[in-house]
N, C-alpha and C. Protein backbone atom coordinates (compact mmCIF):
# COMPACT_ATOMS: atom_id res chain seq x y z
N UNK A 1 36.29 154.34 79.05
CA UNK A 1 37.22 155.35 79.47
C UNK A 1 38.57 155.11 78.79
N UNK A 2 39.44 156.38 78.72
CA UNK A 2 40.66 155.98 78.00
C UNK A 2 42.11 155.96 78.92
N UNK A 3 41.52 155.24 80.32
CA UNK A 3 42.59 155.02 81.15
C UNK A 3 42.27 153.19 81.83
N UNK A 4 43.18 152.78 81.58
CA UNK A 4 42.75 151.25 82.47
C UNK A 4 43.32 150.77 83.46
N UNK A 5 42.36 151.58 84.41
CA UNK A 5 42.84 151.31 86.07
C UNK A 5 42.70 150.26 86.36
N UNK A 6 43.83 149.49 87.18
CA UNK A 6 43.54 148.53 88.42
C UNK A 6 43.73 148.76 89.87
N UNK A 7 42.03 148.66 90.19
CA UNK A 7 42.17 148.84 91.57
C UNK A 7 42.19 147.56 92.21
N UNK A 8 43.81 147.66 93.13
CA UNK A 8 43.81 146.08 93.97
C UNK A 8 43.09 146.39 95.19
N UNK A 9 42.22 145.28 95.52
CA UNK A 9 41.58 145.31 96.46
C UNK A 9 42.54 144.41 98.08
N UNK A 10 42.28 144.46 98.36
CA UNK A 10 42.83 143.82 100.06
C UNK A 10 41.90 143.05 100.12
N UNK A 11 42.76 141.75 100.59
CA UNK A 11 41.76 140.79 101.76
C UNK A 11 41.89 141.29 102.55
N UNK A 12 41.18 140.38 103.34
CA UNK A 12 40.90 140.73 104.93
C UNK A 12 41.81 140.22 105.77
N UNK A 13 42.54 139.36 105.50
CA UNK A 13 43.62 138.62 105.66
C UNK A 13 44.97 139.79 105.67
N UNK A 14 44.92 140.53 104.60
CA UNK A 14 46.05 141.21 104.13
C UNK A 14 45.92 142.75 105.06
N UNK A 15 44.27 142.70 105.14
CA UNK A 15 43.94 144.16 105.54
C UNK A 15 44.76 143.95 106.92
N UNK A 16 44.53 142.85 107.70
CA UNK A 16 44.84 142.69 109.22
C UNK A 16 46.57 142.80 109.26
N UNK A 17 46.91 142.12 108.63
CA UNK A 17 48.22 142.12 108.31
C UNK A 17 49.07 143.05 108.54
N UNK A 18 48.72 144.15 107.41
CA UNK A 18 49.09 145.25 107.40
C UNK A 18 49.09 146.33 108.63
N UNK A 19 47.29 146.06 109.25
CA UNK A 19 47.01 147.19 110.60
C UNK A 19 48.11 146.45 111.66
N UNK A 20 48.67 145.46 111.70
CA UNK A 20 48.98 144.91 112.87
C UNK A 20 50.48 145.18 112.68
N UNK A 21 51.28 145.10 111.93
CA UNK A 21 52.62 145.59 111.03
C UNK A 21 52.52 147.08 111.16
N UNK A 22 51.29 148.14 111.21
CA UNK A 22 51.57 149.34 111.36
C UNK A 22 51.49 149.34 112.71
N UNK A 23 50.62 149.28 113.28
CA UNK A 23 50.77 148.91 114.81
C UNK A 23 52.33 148.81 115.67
N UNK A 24 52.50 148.07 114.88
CA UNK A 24 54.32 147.64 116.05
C UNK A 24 54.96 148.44 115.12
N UNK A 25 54.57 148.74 113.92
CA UNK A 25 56.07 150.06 113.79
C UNK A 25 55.60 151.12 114.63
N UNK A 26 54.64 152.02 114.63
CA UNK A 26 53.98 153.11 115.90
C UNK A 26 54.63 152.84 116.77
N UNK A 27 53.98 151.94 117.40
CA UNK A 27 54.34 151.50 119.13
C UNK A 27 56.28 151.89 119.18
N UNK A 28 56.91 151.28 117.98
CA UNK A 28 58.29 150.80 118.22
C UNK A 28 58.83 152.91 118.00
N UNK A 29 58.08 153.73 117.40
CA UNK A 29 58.43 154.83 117.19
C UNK A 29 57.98 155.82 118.38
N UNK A 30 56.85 155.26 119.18
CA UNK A 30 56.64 156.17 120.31
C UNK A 30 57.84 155.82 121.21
N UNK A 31 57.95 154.24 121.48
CA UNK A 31 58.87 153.85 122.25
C UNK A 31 60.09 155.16 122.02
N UNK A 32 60.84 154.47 121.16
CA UNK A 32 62.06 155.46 120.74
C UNK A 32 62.10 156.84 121.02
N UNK A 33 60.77 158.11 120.55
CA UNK A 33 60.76 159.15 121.11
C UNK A 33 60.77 158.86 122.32
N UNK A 34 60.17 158.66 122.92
CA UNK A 34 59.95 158.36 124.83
C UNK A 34 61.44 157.83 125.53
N UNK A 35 62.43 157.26 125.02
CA UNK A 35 63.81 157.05 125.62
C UNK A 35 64.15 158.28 125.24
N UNK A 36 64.19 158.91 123.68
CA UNK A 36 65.14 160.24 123.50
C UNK A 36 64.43 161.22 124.40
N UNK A 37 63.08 161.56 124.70
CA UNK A 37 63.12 162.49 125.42
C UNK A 37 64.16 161.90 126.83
N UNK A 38 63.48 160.93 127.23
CA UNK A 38 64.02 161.04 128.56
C UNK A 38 65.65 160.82 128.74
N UNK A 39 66.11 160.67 128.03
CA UNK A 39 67.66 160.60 127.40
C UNK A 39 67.75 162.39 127.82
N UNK A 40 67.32 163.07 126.43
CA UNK A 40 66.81 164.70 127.06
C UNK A 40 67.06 165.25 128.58
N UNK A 41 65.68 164.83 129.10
CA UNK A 41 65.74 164.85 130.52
C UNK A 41 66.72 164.81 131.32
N UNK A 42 67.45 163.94 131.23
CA UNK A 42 69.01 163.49 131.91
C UNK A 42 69.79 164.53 131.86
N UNK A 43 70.15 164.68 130.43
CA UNK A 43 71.15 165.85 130.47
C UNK A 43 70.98 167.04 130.83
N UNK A 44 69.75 167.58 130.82
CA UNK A 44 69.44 168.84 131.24
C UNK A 44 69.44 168.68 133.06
N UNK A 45 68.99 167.44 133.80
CA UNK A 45 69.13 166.94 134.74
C UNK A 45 71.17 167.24 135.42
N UNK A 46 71.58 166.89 134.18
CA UNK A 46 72.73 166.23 134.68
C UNK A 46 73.68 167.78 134.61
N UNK A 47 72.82 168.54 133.97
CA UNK A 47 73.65 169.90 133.78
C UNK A 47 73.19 170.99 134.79
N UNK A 48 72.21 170.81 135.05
CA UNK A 48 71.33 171.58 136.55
C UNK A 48 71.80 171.04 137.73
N UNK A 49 72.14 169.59 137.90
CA UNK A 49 72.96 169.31 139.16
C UNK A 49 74.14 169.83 139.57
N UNK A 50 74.75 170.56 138.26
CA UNK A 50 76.36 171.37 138.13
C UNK A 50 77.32 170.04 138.74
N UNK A 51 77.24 169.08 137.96
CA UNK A 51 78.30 167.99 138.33
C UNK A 51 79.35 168.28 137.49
N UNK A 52 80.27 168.02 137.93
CA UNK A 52 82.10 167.98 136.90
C UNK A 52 81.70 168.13 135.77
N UNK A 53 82.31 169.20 134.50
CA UNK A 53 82.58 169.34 133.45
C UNK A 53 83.44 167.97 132.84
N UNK A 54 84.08 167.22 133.75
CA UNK A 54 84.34 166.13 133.10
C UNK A 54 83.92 164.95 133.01
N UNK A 55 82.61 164.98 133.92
CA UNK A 55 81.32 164.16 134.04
C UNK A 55 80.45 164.45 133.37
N UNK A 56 80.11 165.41 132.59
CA UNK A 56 78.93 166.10 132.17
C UNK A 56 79.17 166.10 130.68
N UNK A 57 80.30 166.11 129.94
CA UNK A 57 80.71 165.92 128.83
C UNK A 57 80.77 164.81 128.04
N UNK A 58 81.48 163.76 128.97
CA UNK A 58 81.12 162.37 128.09
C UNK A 58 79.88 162.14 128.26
N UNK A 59 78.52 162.04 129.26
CA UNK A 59 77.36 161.90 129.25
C UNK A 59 76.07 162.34 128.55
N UNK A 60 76.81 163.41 128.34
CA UNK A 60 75.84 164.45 126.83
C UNK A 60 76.05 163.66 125.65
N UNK A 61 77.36 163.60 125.01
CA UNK A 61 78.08 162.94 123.96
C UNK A 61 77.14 161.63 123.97
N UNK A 62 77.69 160.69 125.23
CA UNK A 62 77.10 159.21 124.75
C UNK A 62 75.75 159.78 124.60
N UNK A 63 74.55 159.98 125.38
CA UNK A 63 73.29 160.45 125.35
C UNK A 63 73.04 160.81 123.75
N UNK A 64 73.79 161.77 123.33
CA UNK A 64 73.63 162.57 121.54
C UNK A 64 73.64 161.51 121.17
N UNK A 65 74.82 160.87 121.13
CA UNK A 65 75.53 159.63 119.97
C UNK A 65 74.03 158.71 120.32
N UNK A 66 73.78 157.82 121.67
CA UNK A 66 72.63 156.85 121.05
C UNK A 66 71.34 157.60 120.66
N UNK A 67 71.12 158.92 120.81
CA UNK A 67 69.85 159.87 119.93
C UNK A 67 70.27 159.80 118.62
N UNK A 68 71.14 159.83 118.17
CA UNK A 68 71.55 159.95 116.22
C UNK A 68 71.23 158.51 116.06
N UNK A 69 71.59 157.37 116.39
CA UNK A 69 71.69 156.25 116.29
C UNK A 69 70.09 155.98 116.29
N UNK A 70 69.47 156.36 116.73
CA UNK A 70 67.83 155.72 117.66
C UNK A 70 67.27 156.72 116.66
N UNK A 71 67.48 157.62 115.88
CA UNK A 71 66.79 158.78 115.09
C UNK A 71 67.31 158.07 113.82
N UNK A 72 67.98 157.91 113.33
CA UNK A 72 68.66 156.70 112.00
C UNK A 72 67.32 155.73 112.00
N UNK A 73 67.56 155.08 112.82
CA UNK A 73 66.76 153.70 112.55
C UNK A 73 65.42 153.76 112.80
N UNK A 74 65.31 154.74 113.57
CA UNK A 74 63.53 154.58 113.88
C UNK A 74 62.92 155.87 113.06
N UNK A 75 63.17 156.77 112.48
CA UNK A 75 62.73 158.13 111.79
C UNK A 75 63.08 157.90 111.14
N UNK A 76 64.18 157.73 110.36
CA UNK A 76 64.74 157.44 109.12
C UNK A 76 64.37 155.84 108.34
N UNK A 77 63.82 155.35 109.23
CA UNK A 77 64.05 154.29 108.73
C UNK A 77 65.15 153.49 107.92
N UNK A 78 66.20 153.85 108.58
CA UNK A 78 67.59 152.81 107.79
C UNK A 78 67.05 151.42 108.66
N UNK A 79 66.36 150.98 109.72
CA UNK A 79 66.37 149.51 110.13
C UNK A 79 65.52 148.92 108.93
N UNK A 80 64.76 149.62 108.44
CA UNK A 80 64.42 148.66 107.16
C UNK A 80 65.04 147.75 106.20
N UNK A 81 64.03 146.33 105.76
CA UNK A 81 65.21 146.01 104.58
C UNK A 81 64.52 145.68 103.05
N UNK A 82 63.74 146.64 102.87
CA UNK A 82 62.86 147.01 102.12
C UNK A 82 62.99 146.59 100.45
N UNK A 83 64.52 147.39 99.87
CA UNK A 83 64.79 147.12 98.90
C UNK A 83 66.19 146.89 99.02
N UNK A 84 66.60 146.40 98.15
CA UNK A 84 68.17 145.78 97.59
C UNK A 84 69.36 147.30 97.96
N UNK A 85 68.68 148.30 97.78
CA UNK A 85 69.76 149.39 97.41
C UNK A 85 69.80 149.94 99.27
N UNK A 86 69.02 149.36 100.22
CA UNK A 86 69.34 149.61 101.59
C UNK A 86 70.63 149.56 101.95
N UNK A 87 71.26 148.76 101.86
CA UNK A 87 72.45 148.21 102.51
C UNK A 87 73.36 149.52 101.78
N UNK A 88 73.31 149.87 100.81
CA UNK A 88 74.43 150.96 100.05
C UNK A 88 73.82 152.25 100.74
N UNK A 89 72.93 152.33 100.71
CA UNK A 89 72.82 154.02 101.57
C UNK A 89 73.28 153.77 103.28
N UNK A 90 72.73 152.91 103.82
CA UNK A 90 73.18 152.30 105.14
C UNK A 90 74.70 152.64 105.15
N UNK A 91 75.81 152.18 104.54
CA UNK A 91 76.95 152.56 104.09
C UNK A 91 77.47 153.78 103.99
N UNK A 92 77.12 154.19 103.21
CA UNK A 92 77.07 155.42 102.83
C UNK A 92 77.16 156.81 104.43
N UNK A 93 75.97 156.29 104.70
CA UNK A 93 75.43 156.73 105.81
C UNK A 93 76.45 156.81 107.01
N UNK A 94 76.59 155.61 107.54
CA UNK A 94 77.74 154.95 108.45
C UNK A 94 79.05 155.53 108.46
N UNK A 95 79.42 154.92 106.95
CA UNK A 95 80.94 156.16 106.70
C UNK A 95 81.15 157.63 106.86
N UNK A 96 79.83 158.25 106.22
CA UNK A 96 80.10 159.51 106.63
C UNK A 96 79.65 160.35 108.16
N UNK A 97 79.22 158.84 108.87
CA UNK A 97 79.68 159.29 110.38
C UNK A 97 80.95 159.53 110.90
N UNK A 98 81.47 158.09 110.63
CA UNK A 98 83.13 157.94 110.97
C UNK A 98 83.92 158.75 110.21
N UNK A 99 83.61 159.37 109.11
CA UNK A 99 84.30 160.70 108.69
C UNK A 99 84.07 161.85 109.34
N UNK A 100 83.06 161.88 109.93
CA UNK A 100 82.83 163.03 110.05
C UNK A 100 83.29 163.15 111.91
N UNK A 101 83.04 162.23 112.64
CA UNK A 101 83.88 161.53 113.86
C UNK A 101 84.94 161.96 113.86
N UNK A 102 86.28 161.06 112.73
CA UNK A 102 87.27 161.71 112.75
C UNK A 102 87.28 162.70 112.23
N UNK A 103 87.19 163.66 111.82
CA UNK A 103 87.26 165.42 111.68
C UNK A 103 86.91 165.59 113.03
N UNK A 104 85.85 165.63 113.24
CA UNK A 104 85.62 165.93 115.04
C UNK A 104 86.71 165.86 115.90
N UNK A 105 87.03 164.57 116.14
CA UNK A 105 88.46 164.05 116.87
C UNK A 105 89.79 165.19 116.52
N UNK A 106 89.67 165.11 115.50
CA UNK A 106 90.79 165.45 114.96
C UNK A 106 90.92 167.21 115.38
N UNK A 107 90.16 167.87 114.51
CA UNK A 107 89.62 169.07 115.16
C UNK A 107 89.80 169.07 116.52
N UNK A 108 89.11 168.47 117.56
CA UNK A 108 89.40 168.80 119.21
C UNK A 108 90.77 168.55 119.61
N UNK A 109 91.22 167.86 118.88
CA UNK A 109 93.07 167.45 119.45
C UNK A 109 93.61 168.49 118.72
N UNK A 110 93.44 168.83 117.64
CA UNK A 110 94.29 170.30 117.14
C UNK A 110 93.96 171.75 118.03
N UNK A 111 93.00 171.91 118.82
CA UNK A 111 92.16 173.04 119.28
C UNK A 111 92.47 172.99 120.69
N UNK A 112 92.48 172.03 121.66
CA UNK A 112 92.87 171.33 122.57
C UNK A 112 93.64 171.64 123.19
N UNK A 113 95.03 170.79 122.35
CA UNK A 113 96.46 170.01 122.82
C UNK A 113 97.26 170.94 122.04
């Protein structure tokens, strides 16, 4: 033939390895959906109880904020440390939260006050 494949084969050693490494990433990704829903739950909870607009606001917020955070690392996989160029998108990433944070901030105190 005028192609020269190599097919790597797996041990059995490596095969297990691997199923058991996919295993706890799964598990660690159902986990995560299963807090954000019920994270979910809460707020819709916490907005049907008709508690204070000034109770109900920071609790959505924190709730969002650790869903972006818990959706980063577990869907996105930024907790990986896979290759060398992680840490620069991680960065990347991070900053243009806190940019985008302060615009937020900034924005509600101009709109506000």
């Amino acid at each position: 033939m005028g192609h020269d494949t190599h097919v790597h084969e797996k041990s059995q050693a490596q095969y297990d390895y691997d199923r058991r490494k996919n295993a706890v990433e799964m598990r660690k990704q159902v986990v995560n959906f299963a807090i954000m829903i019920f994270f979910t739950f809460i707020a819709f909870a916490v907005v049907i109880a008709d508690f204070s607009p000034y109770f109900i606001k920071p609790i959505i917020l924190l709730m969002a904020g650790v869903q972006v955070v818990l959706q980063l690392y577990s869907f996105m996989h930024m907790g990986e440390k896979k290759a060398a160029h992680i840490g620069v998108i991680n960065t990347f990433v991070w900053m243009g939260g806190v940019i985008a944070f302060t615009f937020f901030l900034a924005f509600l105190t101009i709109i506000w006050w």
